[in-house]
PDB file of N, CA and C in Angstrom:
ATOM      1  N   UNK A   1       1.193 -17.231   9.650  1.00  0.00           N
ATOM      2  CA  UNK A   1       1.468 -16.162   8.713  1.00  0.00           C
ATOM      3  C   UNK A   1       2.844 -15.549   8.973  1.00  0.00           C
ATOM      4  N   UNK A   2       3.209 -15.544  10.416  1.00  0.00           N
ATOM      5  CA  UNK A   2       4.274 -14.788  10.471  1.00  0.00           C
ATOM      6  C   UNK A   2       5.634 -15.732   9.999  1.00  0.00           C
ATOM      7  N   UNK A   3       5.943 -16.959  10.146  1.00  0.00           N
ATOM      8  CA  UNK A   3       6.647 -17.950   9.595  1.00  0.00           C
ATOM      9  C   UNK A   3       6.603 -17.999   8.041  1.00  0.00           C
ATOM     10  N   UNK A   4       5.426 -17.130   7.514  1.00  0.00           N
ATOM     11  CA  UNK A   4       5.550 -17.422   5.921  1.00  0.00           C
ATOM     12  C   UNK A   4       6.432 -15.953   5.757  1.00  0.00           C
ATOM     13  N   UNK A   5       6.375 -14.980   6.098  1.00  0.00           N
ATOM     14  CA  UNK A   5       6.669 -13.826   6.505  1.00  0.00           C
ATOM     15  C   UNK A   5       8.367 -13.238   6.334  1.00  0.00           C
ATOM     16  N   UNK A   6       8.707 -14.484   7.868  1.00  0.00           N
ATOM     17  CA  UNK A   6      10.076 -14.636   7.524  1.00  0.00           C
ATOM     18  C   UNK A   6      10.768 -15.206   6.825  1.00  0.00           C
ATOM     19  N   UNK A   7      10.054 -16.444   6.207  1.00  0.00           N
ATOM     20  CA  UNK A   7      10.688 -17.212   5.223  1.00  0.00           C
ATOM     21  C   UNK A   7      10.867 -16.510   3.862  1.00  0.00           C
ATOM     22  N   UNK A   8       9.830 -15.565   3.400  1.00  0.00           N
ATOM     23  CA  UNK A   8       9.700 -14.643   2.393  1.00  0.00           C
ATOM     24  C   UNK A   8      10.773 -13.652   2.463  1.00  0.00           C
ATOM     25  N   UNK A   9      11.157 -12.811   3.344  1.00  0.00           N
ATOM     26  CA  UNK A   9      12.712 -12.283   4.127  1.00  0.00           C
ATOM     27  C   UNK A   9      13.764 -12.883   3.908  1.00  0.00           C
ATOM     28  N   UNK A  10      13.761 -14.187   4.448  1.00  0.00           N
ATOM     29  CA  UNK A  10      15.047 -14.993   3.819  1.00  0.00           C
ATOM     30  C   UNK A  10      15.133 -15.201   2.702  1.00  0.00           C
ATOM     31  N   UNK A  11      14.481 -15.511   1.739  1.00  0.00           N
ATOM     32  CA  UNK A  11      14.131 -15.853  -0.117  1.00  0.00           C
ATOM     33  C   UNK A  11      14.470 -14.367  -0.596  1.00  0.00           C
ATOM     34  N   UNK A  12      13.864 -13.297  -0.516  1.00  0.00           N
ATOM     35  CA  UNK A  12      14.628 -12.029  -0.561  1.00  0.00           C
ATOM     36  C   UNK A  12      16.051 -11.713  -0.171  1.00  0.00           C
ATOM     37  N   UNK A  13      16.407 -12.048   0.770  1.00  0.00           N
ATOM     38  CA  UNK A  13      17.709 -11.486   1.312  1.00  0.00           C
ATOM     39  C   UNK A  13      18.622 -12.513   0.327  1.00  0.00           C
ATOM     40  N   UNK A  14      18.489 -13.917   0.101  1.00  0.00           N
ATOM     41  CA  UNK A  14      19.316 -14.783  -0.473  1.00  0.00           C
ATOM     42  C   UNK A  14      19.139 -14.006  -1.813  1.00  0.00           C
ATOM     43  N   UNK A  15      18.358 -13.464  -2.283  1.00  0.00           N
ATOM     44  CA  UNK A  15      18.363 -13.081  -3.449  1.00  0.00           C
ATOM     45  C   UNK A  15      19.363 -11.684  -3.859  1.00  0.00           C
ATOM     46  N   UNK A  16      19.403 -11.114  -2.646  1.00  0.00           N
ATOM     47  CA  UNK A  16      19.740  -9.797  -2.354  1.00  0.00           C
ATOM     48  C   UNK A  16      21.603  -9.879  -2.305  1.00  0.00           C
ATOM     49  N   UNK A  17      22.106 -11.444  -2.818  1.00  0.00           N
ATOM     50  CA  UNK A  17      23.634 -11.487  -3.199  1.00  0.00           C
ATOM     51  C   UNK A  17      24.131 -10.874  -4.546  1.00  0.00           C
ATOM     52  N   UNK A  18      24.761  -9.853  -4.231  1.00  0.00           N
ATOM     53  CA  UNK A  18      25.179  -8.890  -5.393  1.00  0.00           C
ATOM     54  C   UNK A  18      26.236  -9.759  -5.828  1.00  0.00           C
ATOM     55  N   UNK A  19      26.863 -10.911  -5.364  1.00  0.00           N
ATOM     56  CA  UNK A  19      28.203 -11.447  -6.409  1.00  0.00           C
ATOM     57  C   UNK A  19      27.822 -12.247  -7.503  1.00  0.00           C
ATOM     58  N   UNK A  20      26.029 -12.671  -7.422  1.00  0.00           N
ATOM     59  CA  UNK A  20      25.710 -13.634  -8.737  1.00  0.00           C
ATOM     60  C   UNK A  20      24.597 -12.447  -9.249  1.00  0.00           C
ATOM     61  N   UNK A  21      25.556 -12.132 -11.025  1.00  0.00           N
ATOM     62  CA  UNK A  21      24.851 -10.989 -11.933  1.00  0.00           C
ATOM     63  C   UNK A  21      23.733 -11.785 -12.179  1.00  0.00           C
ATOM     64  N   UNK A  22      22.922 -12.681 -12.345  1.00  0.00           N
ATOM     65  CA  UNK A  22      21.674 -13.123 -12.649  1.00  0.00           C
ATOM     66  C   UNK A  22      20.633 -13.000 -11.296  1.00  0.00           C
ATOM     67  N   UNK A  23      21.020 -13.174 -10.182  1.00  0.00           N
ATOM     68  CA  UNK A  23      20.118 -12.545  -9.133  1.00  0.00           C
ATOM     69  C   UNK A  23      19.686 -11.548  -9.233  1.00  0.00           C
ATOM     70  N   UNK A  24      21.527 -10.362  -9.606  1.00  0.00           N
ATOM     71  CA  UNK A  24      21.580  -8.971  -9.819  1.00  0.00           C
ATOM     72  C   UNK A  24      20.253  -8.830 -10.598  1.00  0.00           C
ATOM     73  N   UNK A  25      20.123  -9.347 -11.950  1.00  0.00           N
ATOM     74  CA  UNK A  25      19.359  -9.129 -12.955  1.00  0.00           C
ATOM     75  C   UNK A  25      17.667  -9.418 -12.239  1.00  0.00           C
ATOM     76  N   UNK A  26      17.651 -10.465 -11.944  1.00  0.00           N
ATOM     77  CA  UNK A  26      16.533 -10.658 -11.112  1.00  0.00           C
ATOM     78  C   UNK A  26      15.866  -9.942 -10.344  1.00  0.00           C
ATOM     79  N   UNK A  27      17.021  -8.881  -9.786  1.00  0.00           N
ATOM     80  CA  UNK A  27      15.936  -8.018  -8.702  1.00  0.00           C
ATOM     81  C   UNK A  27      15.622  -6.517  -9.470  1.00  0.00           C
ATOM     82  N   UNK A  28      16.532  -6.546 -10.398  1.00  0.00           N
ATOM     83  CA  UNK A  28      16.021  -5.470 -11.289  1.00  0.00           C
ATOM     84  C   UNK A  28      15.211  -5.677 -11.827  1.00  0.00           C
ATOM     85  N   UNK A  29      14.335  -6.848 -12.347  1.00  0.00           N
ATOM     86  CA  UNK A  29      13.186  -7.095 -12.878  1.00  0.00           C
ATOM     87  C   UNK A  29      12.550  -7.237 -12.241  1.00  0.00           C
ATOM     88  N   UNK A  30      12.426  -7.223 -10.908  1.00  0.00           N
ATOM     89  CA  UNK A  30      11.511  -6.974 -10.266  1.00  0.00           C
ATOM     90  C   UNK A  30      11.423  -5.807  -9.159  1.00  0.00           C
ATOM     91  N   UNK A  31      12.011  -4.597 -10.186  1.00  0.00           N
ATOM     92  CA  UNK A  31      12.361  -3.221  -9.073  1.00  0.00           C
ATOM     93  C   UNK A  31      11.002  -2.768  -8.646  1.00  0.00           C
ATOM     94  N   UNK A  32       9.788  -2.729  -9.569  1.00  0.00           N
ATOM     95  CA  UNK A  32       8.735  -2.189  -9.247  1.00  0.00           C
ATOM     96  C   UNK A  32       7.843  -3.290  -8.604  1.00  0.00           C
ATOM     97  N   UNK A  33       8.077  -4.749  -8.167  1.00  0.00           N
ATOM     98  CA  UNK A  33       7.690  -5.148  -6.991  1.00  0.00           C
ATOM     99  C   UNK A  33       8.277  -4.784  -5.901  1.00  0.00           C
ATOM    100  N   UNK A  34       9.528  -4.933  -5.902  1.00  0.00           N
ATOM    101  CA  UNK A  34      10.130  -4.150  -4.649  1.00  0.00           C
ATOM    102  C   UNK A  34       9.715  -2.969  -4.141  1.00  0.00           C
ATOM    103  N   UNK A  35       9.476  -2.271  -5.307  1.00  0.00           N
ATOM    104  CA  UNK A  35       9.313  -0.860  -4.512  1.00  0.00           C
ATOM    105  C   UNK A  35       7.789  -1.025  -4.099  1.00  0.00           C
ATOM    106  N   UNK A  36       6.742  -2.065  -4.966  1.00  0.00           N
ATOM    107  CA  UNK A  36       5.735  -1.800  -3.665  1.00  0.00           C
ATOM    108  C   UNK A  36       6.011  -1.913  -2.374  1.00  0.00           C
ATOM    109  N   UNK A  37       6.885  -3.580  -2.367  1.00  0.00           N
ATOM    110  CA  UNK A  37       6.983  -4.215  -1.198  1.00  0.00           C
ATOM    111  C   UNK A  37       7.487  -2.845   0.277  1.00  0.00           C
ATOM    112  N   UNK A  38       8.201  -2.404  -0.440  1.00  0.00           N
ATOM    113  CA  UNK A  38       9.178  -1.498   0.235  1.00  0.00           C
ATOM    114  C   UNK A  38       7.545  -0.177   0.738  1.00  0.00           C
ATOM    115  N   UNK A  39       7.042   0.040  -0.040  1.00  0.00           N
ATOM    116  CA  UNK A  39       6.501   1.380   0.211  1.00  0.00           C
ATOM    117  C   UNK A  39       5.081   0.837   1.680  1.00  0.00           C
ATOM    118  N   UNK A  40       4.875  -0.832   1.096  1.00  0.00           N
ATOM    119  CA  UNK A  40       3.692  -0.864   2.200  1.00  0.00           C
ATOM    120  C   UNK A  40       4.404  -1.482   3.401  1.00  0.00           C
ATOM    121  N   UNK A  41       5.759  -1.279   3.557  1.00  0.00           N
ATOM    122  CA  UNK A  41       6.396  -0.995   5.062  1.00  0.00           C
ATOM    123  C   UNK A  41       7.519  -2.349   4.990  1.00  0.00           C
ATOM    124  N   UNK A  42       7.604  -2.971   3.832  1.00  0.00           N
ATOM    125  CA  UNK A  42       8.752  -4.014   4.110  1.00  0.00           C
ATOM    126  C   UNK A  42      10.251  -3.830   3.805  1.00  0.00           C
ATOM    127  N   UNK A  43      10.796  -3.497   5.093  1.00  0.00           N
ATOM    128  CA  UNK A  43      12.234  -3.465   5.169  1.00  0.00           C
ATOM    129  C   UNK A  43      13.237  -4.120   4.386  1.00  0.00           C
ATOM    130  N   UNK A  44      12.689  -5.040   4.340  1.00  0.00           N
ATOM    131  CA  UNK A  44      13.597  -6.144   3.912  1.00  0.00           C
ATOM    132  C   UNK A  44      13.506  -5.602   1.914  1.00  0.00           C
ATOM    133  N   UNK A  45      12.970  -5.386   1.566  1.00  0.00           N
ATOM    134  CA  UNK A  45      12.519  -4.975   0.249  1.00  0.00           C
ATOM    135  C   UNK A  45      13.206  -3.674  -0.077  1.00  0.00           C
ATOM    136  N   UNK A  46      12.652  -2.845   1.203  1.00  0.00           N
ATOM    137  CA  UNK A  46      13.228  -1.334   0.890  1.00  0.00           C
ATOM    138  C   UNK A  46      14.710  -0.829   0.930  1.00  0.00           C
ATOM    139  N   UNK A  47      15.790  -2.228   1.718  1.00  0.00           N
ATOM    140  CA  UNK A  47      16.580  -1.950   1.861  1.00  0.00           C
ATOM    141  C   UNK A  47      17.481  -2.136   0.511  1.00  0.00           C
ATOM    142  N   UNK A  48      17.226  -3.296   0.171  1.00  0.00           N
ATOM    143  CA  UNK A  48      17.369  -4.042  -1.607  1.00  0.00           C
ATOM    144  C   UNK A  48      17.236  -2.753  -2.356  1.00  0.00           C
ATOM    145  N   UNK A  49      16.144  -2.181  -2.504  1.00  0.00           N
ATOM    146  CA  UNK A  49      15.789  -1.172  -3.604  1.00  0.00           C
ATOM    147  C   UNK A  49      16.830   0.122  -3.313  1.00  0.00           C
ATOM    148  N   UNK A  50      17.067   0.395  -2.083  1.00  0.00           N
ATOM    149  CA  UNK A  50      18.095   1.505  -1.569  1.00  0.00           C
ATOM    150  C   UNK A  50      19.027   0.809  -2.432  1.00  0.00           C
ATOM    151  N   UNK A  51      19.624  -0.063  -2.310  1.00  0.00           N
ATOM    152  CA  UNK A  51      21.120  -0.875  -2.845  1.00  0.00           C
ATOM    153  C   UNK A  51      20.772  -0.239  -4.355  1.00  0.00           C
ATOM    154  N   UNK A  52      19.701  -1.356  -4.560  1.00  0.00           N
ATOM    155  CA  UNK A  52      19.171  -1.017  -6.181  1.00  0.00           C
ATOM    156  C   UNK A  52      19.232  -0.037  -7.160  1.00  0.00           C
ATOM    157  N   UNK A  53      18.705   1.098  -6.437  1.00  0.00           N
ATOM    158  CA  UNK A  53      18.303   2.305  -7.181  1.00  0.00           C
ATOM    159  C   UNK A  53      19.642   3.215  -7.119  1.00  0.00           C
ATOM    160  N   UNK A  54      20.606   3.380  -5.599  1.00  0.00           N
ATOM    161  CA  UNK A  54      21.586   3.676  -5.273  1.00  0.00           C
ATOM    162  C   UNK A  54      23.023   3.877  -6.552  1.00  0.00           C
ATOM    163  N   UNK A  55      23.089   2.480  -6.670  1.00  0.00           N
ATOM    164  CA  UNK A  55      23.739   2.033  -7.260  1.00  0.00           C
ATOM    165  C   UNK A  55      23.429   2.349  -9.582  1.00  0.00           C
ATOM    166  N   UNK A  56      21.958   2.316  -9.573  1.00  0.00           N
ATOM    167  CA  UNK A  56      21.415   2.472 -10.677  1.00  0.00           C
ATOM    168  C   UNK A  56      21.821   4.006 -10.923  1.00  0.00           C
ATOM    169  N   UNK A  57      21.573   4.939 -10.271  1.00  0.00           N
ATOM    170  CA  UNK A  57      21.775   6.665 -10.128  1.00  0.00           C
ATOM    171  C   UNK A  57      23.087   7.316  -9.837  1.00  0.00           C
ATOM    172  N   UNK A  58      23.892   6.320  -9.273  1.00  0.00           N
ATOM    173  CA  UNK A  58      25.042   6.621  -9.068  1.00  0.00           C
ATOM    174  C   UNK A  58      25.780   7.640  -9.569  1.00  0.00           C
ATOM    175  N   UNK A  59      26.308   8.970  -9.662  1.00  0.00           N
ATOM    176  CA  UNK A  59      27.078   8.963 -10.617  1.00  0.00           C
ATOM    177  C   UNK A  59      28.619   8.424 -11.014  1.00  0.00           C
ATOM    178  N   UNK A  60      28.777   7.966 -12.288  1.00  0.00           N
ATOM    179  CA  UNK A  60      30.376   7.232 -12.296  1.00  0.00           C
ATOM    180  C   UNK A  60      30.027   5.840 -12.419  1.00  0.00           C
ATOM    181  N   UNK A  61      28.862   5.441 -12.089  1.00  0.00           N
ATOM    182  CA  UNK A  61      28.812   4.117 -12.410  1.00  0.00           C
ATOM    183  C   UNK A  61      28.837   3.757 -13.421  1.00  0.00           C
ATOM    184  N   UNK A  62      27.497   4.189 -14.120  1.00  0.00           N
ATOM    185  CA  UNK A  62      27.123   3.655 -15.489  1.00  0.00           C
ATOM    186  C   UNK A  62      27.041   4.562 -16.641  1.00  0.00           C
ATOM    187  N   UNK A  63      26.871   4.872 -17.711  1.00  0.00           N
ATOM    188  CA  UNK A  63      26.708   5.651 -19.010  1.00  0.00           C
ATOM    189  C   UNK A  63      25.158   5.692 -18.911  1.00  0.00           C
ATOM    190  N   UNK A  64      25.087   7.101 -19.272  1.00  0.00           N
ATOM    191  CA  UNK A  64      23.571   7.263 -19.533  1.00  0.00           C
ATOM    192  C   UNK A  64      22.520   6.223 -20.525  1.00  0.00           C
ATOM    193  N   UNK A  65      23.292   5.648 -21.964  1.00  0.00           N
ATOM    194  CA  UNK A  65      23.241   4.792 -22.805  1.00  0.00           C
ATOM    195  C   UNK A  65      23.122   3.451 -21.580  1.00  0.00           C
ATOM    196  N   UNK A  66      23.977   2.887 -20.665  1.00  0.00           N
ATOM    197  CA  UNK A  66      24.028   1.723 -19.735  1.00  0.00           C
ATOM    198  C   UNK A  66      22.075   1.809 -19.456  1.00  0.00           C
ATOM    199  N   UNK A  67      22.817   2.715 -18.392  1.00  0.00           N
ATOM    200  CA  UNK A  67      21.493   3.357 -17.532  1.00  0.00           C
ATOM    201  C   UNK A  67      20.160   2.470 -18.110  1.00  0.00           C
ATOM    202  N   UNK A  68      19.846   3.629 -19.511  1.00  0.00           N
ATOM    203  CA  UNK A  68      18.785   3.489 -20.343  1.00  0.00           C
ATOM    204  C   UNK A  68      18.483   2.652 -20.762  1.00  0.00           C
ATOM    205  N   UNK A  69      19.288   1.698 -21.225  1.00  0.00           N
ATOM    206  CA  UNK A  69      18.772   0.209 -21.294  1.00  0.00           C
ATOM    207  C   UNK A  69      18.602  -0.822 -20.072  1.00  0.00           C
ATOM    208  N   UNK A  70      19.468  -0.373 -19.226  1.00  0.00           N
ATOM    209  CA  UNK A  70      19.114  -1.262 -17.887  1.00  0.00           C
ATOM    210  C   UNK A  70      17.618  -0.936 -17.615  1.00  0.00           C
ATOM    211  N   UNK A  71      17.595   0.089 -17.373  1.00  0.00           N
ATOM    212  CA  UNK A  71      15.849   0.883 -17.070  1.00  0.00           C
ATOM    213  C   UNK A  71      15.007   0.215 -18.319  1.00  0.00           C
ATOM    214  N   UNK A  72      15.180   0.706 -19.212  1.00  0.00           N
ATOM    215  CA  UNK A  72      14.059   0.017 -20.284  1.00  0.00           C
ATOM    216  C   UNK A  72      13.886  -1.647 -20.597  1.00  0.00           C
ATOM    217  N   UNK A  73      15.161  -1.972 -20.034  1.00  0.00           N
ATOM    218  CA  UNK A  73      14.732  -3.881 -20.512  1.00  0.00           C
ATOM    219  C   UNK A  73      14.322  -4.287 -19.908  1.00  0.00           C
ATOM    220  N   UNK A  74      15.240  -4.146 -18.648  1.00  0.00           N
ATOM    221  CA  UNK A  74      15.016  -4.754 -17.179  1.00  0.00           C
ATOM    222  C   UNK A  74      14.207  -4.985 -16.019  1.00  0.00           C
ATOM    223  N   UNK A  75      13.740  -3.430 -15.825  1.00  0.00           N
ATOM    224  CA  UNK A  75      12.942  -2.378 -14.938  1.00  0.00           C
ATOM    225  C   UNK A  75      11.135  -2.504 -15.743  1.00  0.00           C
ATOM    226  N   UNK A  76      11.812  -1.777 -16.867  1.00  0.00           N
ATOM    227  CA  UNK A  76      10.334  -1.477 -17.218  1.00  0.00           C
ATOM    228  C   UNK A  76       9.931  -2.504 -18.202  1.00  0.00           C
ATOM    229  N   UNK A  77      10.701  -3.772 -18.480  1.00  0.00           N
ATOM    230  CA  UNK A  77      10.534  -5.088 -19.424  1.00  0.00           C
ATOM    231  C   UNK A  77      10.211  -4.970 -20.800  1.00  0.00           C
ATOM    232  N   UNK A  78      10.389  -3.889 -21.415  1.00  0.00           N
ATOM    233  CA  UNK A  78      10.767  -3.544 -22.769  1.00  0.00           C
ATOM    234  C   UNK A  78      11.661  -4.435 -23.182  1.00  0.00           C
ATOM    235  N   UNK A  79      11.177  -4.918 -24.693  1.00  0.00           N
ATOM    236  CA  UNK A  79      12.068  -5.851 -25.633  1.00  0.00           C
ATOM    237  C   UNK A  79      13.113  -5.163 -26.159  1.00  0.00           C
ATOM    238  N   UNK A  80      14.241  -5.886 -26.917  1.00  0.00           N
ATOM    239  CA  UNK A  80      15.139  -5.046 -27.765  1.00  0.00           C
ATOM    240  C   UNK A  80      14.236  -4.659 -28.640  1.00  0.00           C
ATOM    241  N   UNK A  81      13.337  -5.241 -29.424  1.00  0.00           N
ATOM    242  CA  UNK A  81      12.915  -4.368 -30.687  1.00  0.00           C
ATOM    243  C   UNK A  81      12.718  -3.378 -30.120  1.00  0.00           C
ATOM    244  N   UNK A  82      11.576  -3.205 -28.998  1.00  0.00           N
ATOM    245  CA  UNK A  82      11.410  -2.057 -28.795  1.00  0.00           C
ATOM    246  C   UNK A  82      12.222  -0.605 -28.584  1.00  0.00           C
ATOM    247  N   UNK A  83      13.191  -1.187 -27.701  1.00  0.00           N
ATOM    248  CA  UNK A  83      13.949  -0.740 -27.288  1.00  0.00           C
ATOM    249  C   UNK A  83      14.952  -0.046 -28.372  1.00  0.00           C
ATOM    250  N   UNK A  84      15.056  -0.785 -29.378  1.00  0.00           N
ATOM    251  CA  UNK A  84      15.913  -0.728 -30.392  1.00  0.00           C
ATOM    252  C   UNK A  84      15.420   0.875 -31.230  1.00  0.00           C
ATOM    253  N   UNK A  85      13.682   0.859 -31.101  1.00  0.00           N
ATOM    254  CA  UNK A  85      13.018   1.668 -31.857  1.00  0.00           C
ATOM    255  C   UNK A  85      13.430   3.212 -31.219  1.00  0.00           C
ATOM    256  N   UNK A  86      13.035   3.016 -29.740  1.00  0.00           N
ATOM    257  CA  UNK A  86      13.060   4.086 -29.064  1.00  0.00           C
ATOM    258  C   UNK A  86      14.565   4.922 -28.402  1.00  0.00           C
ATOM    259  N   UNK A  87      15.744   3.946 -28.858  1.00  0.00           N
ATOM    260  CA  UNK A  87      16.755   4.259 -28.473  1.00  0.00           C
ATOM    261  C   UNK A  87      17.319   4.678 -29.894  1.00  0.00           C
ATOM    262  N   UNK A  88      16.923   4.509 -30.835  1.00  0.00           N
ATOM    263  CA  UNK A  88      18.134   4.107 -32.112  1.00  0.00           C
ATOM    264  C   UNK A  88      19.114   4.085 -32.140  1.00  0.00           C
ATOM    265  N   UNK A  89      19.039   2.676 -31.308  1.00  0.00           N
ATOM    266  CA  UNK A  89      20.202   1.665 -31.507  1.00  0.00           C
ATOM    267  C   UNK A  89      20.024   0.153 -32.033  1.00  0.00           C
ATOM    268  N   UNK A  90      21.235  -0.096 -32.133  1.00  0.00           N
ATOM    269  CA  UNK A  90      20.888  -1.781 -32.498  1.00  0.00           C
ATOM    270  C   UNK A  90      20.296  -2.634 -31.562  1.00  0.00           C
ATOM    271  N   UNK A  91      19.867  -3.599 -31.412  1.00  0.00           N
ATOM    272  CA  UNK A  91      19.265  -4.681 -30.229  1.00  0.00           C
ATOM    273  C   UNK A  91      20.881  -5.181 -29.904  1.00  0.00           C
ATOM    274  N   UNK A  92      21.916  -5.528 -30.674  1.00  0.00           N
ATOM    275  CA  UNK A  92      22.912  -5.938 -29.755  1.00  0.00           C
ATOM    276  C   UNK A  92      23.666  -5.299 -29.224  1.00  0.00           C
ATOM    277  N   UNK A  93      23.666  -3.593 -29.152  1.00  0.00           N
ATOM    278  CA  UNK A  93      24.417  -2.844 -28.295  1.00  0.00           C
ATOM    279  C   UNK A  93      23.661  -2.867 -27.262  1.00  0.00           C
ATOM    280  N   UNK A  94      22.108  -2.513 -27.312  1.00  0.00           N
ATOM    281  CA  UNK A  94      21.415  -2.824 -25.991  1.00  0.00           C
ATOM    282  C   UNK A  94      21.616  -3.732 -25.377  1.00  0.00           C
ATOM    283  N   UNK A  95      21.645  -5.392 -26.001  1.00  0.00           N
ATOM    284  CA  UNK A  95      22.170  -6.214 -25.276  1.00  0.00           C
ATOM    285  C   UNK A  95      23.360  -6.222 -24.232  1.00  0.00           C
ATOM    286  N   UNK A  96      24.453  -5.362 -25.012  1.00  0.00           N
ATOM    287  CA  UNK A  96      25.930  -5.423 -24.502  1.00  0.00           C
ATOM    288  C   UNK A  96      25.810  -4.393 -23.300  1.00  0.00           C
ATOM    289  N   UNK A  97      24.784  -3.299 -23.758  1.00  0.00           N
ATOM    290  CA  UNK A  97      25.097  -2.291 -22.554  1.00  0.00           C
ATOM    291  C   UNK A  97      24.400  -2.790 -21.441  1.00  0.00           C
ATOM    292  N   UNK A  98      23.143  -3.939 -21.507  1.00  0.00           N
ATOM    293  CA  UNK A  98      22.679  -4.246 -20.628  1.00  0.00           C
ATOM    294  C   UNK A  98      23.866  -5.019 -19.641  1.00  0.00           C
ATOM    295  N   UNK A  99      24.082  -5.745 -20.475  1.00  0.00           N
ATOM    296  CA  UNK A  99      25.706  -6.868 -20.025  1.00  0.00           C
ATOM    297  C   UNK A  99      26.576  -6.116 -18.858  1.00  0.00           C
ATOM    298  N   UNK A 100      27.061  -5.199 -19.745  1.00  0.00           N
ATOM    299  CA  UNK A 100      28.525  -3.937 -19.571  1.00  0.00           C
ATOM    300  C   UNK A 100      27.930  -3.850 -18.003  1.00  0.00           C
ATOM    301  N   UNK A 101      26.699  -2.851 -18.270  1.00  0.00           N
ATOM    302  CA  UNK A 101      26.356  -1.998 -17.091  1.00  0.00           C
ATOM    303  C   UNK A 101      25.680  -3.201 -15.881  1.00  0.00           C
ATOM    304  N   UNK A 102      24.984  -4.054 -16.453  1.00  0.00           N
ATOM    305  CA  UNK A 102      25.160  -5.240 -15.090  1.00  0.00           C
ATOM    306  C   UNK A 102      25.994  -5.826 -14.185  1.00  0.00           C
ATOM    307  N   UNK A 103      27.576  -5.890 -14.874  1.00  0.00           N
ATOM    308  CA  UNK A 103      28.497  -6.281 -14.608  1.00  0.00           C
ATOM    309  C   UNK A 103      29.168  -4.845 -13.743  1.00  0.00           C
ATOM    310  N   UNK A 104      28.766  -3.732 -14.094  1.00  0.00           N
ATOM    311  CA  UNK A 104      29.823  -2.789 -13.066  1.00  0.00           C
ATOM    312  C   UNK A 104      28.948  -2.808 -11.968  1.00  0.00           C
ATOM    313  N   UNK A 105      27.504  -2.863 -12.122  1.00  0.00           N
ATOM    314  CA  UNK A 105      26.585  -2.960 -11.072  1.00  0.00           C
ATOM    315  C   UNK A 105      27.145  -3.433 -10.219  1.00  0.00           C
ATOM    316  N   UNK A 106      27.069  -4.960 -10.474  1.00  0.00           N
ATOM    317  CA  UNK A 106      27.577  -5.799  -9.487  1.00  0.00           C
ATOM    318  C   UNK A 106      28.703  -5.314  -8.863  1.00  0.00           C
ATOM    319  N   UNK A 107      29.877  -5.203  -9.099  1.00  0.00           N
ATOM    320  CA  UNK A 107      31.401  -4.581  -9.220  1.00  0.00           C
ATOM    321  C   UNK A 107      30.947  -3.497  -7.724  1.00  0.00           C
ATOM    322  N   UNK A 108      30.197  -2.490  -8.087  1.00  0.00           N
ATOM    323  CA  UNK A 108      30.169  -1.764  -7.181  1.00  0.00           C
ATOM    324  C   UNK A 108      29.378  -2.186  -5.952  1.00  0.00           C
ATOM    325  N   UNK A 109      28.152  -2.898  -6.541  1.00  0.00           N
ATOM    326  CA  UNK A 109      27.430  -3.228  -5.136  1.00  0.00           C
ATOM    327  C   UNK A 109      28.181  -4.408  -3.882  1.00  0.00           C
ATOM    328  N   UNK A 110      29.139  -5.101  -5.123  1.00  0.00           N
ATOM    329  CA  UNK A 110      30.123  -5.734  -4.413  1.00  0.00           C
ATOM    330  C   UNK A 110      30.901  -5.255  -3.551  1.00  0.00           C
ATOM    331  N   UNK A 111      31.646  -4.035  -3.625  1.00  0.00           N
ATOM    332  CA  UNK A 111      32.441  -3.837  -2.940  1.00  0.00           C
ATOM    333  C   UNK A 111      32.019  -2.740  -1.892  1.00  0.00           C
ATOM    334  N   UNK A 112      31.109  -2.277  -2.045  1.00  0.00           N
ATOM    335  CA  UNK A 112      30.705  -1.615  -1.023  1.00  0.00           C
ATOM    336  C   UNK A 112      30.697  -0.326  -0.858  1.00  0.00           C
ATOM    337  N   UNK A 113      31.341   0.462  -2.288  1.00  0.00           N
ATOM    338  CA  UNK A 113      32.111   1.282  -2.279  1.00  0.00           C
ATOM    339  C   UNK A 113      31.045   3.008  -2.109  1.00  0.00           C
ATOM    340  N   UNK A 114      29.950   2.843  -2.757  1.00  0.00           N
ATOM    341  CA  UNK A 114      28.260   3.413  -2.954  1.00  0.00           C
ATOM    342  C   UNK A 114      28.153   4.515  -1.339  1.00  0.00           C
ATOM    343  N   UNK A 115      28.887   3.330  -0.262  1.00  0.00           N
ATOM    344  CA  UNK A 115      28.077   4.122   0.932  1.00  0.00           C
ATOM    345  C   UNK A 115      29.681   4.739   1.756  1.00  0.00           C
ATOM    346  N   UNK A 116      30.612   3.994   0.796  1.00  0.00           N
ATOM    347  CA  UNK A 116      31.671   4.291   1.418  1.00  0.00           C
ATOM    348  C   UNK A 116      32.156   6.320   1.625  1.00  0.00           C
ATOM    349  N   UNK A 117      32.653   6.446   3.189  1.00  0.00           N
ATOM    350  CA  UNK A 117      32.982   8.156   2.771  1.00  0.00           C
ATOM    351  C   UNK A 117      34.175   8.337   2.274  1.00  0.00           C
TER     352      UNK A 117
END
């Protein structure tokens, strides 16, 4: 068990490369596994979601409009229609802001800049 354990750690952490935006995207869709993972004591999870959420709340990062669609597509797996309904907006600005604001994500989680004083 403990070999499946760490191997599960490593598959996380490889995942946990902020320079490829589709990982990025990946672990945002799965923020609310993480945050179980994280809450029933796994480090390796909780540290990701620190990055995660960090970076999501930031201020200066993203536009509240970014934000809101990152959170609603991504996070909470809301469609554009839906999304479209509850934002009134189009499905392809949601698209774009999902885009926009993925891409500074990365940008910042890249460089490190979040924890920098």
């Amino acid at each position: 068990m403990a070999v499946y354990y760490r191997n599960y750690n490593d598959e996380l952490m490889a995942l946990a490369d902020y320079s490829d935006v589709r990982k990025l995207r990946f672990l945002y869709r799965k923020y609310t596994l993480l945050e179980s993972l994280a809450e029933s004591g796994d480090a390796v999870a909780a540290s990701i979601l620190i990055d995660l959420r960090t970076a999501l709340f930031h201020p200066g990062v993203l536009s509240e409009r970014q934000r809101a669609c990152i959170i609603g597509h991504l996070i909470n797996q809301i469609t554009y229609r839906d999304l479209e309904y509850y934002l009134k907006i189009d499905k392809s600005t949601i698209y774009y802001h999902v885009n926009v604001g993925l891409k500074r994500l990365q940008t910042i989680l890249e460089s490190g800049a979040l924890y920098a004083k």
